[in-house]
C-alpha atoms as a PDB file:
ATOM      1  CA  UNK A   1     -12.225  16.342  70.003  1.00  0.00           C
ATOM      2  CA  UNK A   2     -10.601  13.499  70.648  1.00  0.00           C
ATOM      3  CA  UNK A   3      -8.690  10.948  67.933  1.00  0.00           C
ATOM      4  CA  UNK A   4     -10.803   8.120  66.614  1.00  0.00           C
ATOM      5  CA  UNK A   5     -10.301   4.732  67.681  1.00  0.00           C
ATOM      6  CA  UNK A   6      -9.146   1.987  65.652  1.00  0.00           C
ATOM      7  CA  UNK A   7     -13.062   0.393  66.221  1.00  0.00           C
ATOM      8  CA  UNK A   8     -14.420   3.797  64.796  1.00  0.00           C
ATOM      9  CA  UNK A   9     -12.291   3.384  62.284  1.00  0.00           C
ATOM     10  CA  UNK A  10     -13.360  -0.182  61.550  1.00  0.00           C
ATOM     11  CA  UNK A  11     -16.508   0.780  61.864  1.00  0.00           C
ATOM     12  CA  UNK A  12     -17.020   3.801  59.463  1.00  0.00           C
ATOM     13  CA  UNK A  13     -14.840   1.331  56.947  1.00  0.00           C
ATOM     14  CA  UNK A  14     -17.491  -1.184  57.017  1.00  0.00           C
ATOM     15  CA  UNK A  15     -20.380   1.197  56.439  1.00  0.00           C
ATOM     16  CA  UNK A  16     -18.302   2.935  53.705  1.00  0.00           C
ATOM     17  CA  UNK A  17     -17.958  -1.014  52.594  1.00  0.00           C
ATOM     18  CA  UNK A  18     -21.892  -1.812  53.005  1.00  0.00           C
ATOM     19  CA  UNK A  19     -23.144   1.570  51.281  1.00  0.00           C
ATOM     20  CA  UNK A  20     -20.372   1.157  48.466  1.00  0.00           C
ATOM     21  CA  UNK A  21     -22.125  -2.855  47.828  1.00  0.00           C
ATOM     22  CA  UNK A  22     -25.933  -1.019  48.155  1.00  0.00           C
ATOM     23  CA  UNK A  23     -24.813   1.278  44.766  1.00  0.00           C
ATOM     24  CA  UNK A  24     -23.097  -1.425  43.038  1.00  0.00           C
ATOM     25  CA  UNK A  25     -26.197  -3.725  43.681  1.00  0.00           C
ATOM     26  CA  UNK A  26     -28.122  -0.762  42.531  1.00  0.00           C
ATOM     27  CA  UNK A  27     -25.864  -0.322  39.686  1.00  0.00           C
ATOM     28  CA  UNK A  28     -25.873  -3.823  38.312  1.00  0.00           C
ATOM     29  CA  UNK A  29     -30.075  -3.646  38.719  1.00  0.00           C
ATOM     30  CA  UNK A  30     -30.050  -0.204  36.316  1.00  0.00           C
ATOM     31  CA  UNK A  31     -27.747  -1.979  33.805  1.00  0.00           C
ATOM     32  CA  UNK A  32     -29.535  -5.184  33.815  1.00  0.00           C
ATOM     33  CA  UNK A  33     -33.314  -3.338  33.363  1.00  0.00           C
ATOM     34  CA  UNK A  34     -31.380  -0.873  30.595  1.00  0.00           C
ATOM     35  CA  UNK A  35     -30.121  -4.112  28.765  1.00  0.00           C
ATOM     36  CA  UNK A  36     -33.486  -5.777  28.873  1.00  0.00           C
ATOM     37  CA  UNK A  37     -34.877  -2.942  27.201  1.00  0.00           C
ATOM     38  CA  UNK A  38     -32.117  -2.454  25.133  1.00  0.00           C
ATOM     39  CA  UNK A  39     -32.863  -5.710  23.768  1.00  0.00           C
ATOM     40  CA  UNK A  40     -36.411  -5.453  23.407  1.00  0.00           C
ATOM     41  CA  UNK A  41     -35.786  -2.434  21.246  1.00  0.00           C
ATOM     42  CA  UNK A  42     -33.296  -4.226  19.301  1.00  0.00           C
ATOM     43  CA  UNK A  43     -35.845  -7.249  18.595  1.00  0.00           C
ATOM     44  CA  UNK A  44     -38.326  -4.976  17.103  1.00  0.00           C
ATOM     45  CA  UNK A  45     -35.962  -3.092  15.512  1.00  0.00           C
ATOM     46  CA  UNK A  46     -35.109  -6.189  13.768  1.00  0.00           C
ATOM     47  CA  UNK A  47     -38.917  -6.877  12.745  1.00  0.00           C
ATOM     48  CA  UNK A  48     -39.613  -3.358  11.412  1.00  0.00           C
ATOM     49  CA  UNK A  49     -36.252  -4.604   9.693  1.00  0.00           C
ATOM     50  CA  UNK A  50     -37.592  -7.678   7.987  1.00  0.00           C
ATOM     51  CA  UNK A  51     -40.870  -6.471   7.506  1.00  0.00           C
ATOM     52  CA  UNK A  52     -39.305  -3.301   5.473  1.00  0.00           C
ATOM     53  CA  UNK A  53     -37.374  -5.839   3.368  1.00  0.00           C
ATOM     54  CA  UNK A  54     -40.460  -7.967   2.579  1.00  0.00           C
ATOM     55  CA  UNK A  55     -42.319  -4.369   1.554  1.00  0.00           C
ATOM     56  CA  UNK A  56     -39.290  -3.657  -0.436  1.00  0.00           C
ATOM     57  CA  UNK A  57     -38.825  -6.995  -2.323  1.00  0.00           C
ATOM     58  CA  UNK A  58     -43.155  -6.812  -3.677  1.00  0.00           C
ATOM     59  CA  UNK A  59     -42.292  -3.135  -4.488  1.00  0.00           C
ATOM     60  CA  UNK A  60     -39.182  -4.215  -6.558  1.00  0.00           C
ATOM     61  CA  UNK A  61     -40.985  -7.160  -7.940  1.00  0.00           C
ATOM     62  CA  UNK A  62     -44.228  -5.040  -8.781  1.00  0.00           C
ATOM     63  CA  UNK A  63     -41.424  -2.399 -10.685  1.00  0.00           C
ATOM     64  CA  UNK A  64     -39.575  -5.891 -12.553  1.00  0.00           C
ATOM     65  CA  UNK A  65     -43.051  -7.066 -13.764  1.00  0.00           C
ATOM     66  CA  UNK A  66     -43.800  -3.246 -14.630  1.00  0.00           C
ATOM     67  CA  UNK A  67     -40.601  -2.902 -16.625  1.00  0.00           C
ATOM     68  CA  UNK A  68     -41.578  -5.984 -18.444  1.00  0.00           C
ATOM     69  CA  UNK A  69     -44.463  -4.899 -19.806  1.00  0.00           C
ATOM     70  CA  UNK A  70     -42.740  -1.508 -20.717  1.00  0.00           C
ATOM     71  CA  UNK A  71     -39.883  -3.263 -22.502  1.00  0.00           C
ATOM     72  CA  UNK A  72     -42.226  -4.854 -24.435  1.00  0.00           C
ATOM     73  CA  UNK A  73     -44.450  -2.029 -25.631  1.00  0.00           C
ATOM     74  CA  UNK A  74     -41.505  -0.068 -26.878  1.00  0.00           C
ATOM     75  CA  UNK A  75     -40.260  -3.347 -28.363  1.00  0.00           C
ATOM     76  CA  UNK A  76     -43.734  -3.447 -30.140  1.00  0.00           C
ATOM     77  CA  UNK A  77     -43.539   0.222 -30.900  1.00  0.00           C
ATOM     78  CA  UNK A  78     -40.203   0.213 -32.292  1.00  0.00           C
ATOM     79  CA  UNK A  79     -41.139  -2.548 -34.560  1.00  0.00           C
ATOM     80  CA  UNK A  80     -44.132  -0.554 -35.809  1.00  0.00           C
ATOM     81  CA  UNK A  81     -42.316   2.555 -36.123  1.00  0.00           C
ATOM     82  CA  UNK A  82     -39.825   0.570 -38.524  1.00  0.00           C
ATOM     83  CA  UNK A  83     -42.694  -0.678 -40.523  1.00  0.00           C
ATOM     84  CA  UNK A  84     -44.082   2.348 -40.715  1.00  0.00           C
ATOM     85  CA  UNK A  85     -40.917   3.948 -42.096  1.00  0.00           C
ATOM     86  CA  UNK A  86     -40.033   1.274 -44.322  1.00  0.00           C
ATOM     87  CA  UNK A  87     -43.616   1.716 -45.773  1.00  0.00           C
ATOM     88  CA  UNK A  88     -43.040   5.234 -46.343  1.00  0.00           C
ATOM     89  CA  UNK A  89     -40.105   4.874 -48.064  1.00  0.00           C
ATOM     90  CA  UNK A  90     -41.306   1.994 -50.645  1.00  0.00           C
ATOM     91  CA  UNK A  91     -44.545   4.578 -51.052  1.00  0.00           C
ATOM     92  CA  UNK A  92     -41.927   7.456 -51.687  1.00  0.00           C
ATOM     93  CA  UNK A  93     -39.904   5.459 -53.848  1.00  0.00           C
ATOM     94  CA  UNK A  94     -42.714   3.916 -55.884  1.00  0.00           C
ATOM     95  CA  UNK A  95     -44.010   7.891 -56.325  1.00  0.00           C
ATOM     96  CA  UNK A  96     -40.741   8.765 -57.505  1.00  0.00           C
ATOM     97  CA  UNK A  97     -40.708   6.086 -60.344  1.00  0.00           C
ATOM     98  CA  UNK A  98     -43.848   6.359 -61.312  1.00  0.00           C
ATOM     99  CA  UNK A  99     -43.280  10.139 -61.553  1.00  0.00           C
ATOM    100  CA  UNK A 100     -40.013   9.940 -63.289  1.00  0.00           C
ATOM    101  CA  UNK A 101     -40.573   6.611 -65.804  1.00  0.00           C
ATOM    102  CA  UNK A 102     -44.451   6.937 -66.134  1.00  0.00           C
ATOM    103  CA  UNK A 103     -45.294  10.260 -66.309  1.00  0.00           C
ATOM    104  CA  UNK A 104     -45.575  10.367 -70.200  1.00  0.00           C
ATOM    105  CA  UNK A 105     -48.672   7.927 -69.853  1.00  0.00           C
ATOM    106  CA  UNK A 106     -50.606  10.106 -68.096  1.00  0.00           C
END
């Protein structure tokens, strides 16, 4: 075997050089289609995103409106509950003085 020449040399550099440009072209082509998609994903991402939030702010303002309504039921049933007592009382009351003062006039 005999020693390579400097043109050998030259020349193996220089496809070494040219193959080395192929990958990085190849490379940059990969990256470029993997960003593109990577960005397409993204963008929907983002609209499943905002349409989530729109889905969540109806829900939460279908549960305010619903809360609303409850509030005021037990408002209404609290007030009937205290006239209900407060009835009971002035009927327990009254029974007691009638049954302690007026009993003779039975």
């Amino acid at each position: 075997m005999s020693e390579p020449t400097n043109q050998d040399l030259k020349d193996l550099i220089l496809a070494m050089d040219k193959r080395i440009m192929e990958m990085d072209q190849r490379i940059e082509l990969r990256f470029a289609s993997i960003e593109r998609s990577m960005e397409v994903q993204f963008t929907e991402l983002k609209g499943d995103i905002q349409r989530l939030d729109t889905k969540i702010d109806g829900v939460q303002a279908k549960l305010d409106t619903r809360l609303d309504g409850l509030e005021k039921r037990l408002s209404n049933e609290e007030i009937i509950s205290r006239s209900v007592v407060g009835a009971l009382l002035i009927s327990v009351t009254t029974g007691l003085v009638k049954l302690l003062f007026f009993s003779n006039s039975l």
